[in-house]
C-alpha atoms as a PDB file:
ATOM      1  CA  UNK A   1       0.000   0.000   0.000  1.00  0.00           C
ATOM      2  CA  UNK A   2       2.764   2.380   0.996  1.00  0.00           C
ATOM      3  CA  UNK A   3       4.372   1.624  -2.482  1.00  0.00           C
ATOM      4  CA  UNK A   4       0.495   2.304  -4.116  1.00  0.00           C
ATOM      5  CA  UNK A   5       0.742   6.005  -2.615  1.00  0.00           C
ATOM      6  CA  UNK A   6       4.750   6.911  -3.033  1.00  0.00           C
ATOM      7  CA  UNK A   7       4.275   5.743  -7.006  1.00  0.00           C
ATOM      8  CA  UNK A   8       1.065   7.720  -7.141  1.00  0.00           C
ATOM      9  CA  UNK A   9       2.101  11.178  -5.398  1.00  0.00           C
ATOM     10  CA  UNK A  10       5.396  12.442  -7.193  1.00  0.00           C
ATOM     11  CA  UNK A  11       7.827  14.640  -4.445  1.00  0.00           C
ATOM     12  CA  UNK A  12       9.109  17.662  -7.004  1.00  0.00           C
ATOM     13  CA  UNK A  13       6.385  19.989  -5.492  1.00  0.00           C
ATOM     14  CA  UNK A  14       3.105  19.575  -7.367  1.00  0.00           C
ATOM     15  CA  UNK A  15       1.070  16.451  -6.254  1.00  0.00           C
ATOM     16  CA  UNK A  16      -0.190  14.464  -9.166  1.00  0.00           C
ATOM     17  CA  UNK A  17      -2.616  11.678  -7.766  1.00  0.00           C
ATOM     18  CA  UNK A  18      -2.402   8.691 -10.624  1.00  0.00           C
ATOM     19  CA  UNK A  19      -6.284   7.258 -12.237  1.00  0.00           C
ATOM     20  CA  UNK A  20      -5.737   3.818 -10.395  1.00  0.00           C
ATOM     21  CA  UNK A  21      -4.943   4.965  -6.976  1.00  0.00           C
ATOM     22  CA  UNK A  22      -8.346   7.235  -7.156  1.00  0.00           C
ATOM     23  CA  UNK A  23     -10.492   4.049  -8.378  1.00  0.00           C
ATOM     24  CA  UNK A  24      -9.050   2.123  -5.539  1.00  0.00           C
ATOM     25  CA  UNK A  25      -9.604   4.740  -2.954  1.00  0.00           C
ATOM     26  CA  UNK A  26     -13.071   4.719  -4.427  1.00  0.00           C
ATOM     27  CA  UNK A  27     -13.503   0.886  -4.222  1.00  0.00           C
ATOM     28  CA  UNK A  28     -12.193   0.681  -0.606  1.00  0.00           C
ATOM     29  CA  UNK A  29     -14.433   3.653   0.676  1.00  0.00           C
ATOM     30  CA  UNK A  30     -17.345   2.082  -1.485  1.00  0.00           C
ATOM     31  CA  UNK A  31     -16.497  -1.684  -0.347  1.00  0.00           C
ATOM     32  CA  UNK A  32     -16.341   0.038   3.428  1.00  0.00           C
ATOM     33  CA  UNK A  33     -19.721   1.736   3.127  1.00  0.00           C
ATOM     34  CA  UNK A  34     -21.104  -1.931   1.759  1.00  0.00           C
ATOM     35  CA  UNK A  35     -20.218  -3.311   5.002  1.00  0.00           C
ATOM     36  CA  UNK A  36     -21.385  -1.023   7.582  1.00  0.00           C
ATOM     37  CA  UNK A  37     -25.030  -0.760   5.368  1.00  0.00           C
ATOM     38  CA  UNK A  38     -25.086  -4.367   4.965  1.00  0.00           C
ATOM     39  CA  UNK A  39     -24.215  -4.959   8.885  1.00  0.00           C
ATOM     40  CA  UNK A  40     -26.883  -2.408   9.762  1.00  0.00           C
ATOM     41  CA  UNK A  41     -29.333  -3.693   7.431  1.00  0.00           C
ATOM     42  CA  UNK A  42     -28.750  -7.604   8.869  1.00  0.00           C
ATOM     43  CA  UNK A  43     -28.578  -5.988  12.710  1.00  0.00           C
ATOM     44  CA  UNK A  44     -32.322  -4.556  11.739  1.00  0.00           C
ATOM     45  CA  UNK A  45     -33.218  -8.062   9.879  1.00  0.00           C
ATOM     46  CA  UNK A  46     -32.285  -9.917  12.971  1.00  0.00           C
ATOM     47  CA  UNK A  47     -33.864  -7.692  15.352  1.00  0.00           C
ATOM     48  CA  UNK A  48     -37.359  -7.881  13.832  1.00  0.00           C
ATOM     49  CA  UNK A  49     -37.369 -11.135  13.444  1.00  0.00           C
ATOM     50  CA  UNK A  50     -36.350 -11.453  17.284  1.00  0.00           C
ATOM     51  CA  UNK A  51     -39.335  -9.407  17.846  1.00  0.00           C
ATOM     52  CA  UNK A  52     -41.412 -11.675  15.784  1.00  0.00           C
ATOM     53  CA  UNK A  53     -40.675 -14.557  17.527  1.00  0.00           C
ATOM     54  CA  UNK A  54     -40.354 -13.840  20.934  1.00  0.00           C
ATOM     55  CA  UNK A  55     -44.643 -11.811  20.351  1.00  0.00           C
ATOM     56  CA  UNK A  56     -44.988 -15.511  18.811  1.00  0.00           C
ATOM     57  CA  UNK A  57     -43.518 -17.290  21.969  1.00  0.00           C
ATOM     58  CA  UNK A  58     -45.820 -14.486  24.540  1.00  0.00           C
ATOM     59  CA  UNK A  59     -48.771 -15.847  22.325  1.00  0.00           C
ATOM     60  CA  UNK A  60     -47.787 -19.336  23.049  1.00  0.00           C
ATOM     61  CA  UNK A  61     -47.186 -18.972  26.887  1.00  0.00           C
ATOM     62  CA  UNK A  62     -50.585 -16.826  27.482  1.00  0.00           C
ATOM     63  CA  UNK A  63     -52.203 -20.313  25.090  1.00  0.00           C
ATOM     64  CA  UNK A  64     -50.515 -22.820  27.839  1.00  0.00           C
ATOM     65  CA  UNK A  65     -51.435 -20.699  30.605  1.00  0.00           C
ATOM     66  CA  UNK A  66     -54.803 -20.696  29.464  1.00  0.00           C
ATOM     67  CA  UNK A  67     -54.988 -23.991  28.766  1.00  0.00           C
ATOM     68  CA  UNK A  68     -53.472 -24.868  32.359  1.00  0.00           C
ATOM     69  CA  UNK A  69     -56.213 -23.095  34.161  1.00  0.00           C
ATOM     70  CA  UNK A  70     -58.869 -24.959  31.846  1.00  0.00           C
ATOM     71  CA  UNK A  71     -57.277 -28.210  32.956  1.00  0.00           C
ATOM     72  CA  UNK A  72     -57.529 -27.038  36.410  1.00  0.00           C
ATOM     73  CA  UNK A  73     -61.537 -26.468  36.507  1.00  0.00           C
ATOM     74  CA  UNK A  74     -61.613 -29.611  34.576  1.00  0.00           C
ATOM     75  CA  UNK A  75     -59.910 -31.654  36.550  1.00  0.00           C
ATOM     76  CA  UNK A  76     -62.162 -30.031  40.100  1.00  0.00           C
ATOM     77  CA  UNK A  77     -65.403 -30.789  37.986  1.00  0.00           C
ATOM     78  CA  UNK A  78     -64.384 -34.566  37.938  1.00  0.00           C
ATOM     79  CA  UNK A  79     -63.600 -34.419  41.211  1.00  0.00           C
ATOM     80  CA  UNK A  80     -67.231 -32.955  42.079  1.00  0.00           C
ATOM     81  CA  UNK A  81     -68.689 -35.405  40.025  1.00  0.00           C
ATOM     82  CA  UNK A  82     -66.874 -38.380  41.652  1.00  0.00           C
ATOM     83  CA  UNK A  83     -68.139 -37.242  45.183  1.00  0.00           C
ATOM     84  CA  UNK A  84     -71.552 -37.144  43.711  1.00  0.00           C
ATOM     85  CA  UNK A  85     -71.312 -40.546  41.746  1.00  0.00           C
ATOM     86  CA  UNK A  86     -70.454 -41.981  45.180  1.00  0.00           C
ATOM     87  CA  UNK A  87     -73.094 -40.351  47.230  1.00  0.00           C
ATOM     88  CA  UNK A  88     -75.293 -41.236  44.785  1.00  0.00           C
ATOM     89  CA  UNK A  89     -73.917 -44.793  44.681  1.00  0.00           C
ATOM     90  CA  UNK A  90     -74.358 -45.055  48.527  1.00  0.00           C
ATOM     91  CA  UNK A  91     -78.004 -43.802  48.250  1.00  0.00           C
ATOM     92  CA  UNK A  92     -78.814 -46.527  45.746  1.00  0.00           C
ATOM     93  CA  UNK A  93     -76.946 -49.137  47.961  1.00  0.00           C
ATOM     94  CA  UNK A  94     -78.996 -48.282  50.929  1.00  0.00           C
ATOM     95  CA  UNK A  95     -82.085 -48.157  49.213  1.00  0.00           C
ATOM     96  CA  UNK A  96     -81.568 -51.418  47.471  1.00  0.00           C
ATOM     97  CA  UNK A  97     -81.193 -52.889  51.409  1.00  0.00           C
ATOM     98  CA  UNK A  98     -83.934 -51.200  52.610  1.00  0.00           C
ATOM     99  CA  UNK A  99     -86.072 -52.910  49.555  1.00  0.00           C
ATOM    100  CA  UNK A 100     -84.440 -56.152  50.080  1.00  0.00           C
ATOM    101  CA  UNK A 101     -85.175 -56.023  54.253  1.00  0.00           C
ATOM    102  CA  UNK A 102     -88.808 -54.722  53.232  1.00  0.00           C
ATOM    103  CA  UNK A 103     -89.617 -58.046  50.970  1.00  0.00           C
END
């Protein structure tokens, strides 16, 4: 590079810049600029789509907590029913002996 810029500027007092040192200056600050937009434009990308899935993974926490709480009340409406089933079960027992001790 240091050879690039001594053939390119000439030391007798007036600076002549040469046509190929200009185009690569241009290509580096243009290959530079690439980067940094590209980087930014990949940060943003990435971000969004971060966003995107962790709204997706709220959505699927507040659907399992929902579902949890269903399976809760369903699980204390068996358990009512049960008790009933067996009160019921002990009614129809004890009316069955007081038929039987009736006959």
């Amino acid at each position: 590079m240091i050879k690039l810029i001594q053939s390119a500027v000439e030391i007798e007092g007036n600076t002549q810049v040469s046509l190929s040192f200009v185009f690569a200056l241009i290509a580096v600050v243009g290959t530079i600029y690439n980067i940094i937009s590209s980087s930014k434009k990949t940060n943003r990308e990435e971000m969004e789509g971060i966003i995107k899935a962790n709204m997706k993974l709220d959505q699927l926490c507040s659907n399992l907590n929902a579902t949890s709480l269903d399976i809760r009340e369903i699980k204390g409406t068996i358990a009512e029913m049960r008790e009933i089933q067996v009160k019921h079960e002990i009614r129809i027992t004890n009316l069955e002996k007081e038929k039987a001790e009736g006959d």
